[in-house]
N, C-alpha and C. Protein backbone atom coordinates (compact mmCIF):
# COMPACT_ATOMS: atom_id res chain seq x y z
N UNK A 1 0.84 -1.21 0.00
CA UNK A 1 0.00 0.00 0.00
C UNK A 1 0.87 1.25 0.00
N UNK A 2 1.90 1.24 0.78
CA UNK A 2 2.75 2.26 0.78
C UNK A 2 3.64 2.66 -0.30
N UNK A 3 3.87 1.61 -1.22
CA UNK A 3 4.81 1.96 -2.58
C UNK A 3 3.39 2.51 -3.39
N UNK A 4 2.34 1.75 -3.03
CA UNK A 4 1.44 2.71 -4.45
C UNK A 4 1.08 4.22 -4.44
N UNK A 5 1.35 4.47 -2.61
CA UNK A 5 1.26 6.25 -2.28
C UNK A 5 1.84 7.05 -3.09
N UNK A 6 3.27 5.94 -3.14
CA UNK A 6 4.32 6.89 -3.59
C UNK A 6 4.37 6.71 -5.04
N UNK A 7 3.99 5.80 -5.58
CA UNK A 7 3.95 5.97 -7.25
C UNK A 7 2.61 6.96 -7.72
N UNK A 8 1.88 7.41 -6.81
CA UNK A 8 0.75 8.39 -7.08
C UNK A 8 0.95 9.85 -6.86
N UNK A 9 1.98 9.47 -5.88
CA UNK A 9 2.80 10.98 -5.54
C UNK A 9 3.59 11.50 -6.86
N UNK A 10 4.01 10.56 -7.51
CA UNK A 10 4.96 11.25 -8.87
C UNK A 10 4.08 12.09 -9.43
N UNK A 11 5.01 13.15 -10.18
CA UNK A 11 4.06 13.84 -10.90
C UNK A 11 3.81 13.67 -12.16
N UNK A 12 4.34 12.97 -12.86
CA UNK A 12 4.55 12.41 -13.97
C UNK A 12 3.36 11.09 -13.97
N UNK A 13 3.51 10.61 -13.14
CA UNK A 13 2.38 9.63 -13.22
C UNK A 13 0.81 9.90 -12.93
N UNK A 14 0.71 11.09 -12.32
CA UNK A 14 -0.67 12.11 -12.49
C UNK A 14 -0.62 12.87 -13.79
N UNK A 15 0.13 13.07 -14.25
CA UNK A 15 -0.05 13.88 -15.49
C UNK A 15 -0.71 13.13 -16.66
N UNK A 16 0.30 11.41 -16.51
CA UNK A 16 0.04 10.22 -17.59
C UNK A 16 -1.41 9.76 -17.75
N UNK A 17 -1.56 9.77 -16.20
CA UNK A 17 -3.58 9.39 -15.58
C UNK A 17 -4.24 10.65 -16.61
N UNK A 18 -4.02 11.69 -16.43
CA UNK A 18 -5.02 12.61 -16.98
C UNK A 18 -4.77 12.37 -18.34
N UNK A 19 -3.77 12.28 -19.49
CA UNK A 19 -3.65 11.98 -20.40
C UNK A 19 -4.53 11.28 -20.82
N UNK A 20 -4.88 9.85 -20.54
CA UNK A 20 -5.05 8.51 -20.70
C UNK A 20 -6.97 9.28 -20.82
N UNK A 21 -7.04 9.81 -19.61
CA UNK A 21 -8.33 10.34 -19.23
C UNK A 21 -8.80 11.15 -20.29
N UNK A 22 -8.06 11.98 -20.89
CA UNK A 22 -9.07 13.33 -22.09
C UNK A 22 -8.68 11.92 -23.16
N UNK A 23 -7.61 11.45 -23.30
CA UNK A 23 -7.71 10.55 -24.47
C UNK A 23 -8.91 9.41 -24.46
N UNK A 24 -9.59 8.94 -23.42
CA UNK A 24 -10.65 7.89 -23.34
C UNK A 24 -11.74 8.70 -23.76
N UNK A 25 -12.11 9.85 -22.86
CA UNK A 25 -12.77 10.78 -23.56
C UNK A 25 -13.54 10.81 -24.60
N UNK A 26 -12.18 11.47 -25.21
CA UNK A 26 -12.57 12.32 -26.91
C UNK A 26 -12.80 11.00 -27.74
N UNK A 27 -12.04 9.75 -26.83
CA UNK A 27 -12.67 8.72 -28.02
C UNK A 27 -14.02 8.00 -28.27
N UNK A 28 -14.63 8.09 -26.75
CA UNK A 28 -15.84 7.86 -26.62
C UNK A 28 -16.73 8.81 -26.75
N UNK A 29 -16.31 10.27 -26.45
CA UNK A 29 -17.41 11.60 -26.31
C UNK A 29 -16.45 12.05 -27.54
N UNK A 30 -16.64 12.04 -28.98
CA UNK A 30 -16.44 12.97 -30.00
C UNK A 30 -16.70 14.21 -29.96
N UNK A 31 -18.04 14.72 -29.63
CA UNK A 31 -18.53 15.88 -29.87
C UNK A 31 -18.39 16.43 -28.51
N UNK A 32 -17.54 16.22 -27.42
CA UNK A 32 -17.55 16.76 -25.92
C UNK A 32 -17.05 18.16 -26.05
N UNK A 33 -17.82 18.92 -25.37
CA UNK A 33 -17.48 20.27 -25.97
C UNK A 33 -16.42 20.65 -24.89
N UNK A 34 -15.54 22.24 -25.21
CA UNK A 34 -14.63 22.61 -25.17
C UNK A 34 -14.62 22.76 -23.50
N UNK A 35 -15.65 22.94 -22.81
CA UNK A 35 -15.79 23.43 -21.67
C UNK A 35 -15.23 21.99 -20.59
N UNK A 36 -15.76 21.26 -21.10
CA UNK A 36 -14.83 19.60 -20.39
C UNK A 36 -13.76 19.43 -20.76
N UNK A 37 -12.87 19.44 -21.42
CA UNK A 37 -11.02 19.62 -21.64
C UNK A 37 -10.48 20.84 -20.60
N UNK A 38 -11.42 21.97 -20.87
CA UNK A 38 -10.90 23.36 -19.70
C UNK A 38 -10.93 22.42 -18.34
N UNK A 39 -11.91 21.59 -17.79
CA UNK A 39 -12.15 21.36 -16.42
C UNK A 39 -11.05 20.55 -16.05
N UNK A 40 -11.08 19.35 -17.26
CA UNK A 40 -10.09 18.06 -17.31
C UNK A 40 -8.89 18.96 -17.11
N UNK A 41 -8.42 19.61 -17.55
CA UNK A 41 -6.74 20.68 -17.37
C UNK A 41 -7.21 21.12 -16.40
N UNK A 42 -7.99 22.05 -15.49
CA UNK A 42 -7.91 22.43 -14.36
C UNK A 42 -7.80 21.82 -13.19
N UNK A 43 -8.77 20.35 -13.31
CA UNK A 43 -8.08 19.42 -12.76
C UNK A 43 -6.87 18.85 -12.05
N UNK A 44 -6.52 18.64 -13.69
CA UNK A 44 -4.52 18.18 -13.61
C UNK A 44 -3.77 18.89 -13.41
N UNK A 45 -4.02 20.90 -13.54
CA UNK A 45 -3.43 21.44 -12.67
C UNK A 45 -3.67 21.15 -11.30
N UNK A 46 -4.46 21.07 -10.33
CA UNK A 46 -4.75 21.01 -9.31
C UNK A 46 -4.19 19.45 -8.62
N UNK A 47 -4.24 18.98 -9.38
CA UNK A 47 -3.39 17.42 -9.13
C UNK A 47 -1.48 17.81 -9.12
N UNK A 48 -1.26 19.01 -9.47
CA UNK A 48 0.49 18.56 -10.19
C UNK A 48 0.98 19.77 -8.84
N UNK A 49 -0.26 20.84 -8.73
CA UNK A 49 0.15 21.61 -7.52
C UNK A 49 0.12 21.23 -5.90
N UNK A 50 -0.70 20.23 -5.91
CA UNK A 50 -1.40 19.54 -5.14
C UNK A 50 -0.10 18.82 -4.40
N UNK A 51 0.48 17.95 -5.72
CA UNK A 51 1.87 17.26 -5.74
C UNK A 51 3.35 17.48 -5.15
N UNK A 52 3.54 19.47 -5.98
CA UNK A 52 4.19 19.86 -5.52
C UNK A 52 4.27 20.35 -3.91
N UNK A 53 2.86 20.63 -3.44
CA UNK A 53 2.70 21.22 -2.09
C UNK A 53 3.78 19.70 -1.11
N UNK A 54 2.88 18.96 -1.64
CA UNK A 54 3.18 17.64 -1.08
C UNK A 54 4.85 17.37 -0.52
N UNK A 55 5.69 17.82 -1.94
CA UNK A 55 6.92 17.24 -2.12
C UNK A 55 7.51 18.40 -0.87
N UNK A 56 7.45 19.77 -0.98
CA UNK A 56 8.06 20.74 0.40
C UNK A 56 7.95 20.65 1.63
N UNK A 57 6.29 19.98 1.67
CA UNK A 57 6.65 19.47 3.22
C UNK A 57 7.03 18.51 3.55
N UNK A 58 7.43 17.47 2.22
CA UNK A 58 8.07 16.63 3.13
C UNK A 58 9.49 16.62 3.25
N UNK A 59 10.08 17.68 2.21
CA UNK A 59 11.53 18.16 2.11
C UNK A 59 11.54 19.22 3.72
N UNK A 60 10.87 20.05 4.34
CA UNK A 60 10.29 20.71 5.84
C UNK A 60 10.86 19.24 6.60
N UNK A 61 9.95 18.72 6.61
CA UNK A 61 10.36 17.75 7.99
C UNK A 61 11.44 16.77 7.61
């Protein structure tokens, strides 16, 4: 359980998840309009800052 924290902690591997995610998407929702890709990226920003917060405090303690 504890190695999968940390492979979720990468940021690279949240970035790959959201990838995978607008790509399942657009392949199933063709016509998904522009306003769901804005959310999907606001999202994965919020996932990569989320990440970084993460990584300082644990560089802090």
């Amino acid at each position: 359980m504890r190695q999968l924290k940390t492979v979720f902690r990468d940021r690279w591997v949240k970035y790959f998840i959201v990838v995978v995610l607008v790509a399942i998407i657009t392949f199933y929702f063709p016509k998904a309009t522009v306003s769901a890709y804005f959310m999907l990226i606001i999202i994965a920003g919020g996932l990569l800052a989320n990440s970084d917060r993460e990584l300082n405090q644990v560089k802090k303690d």
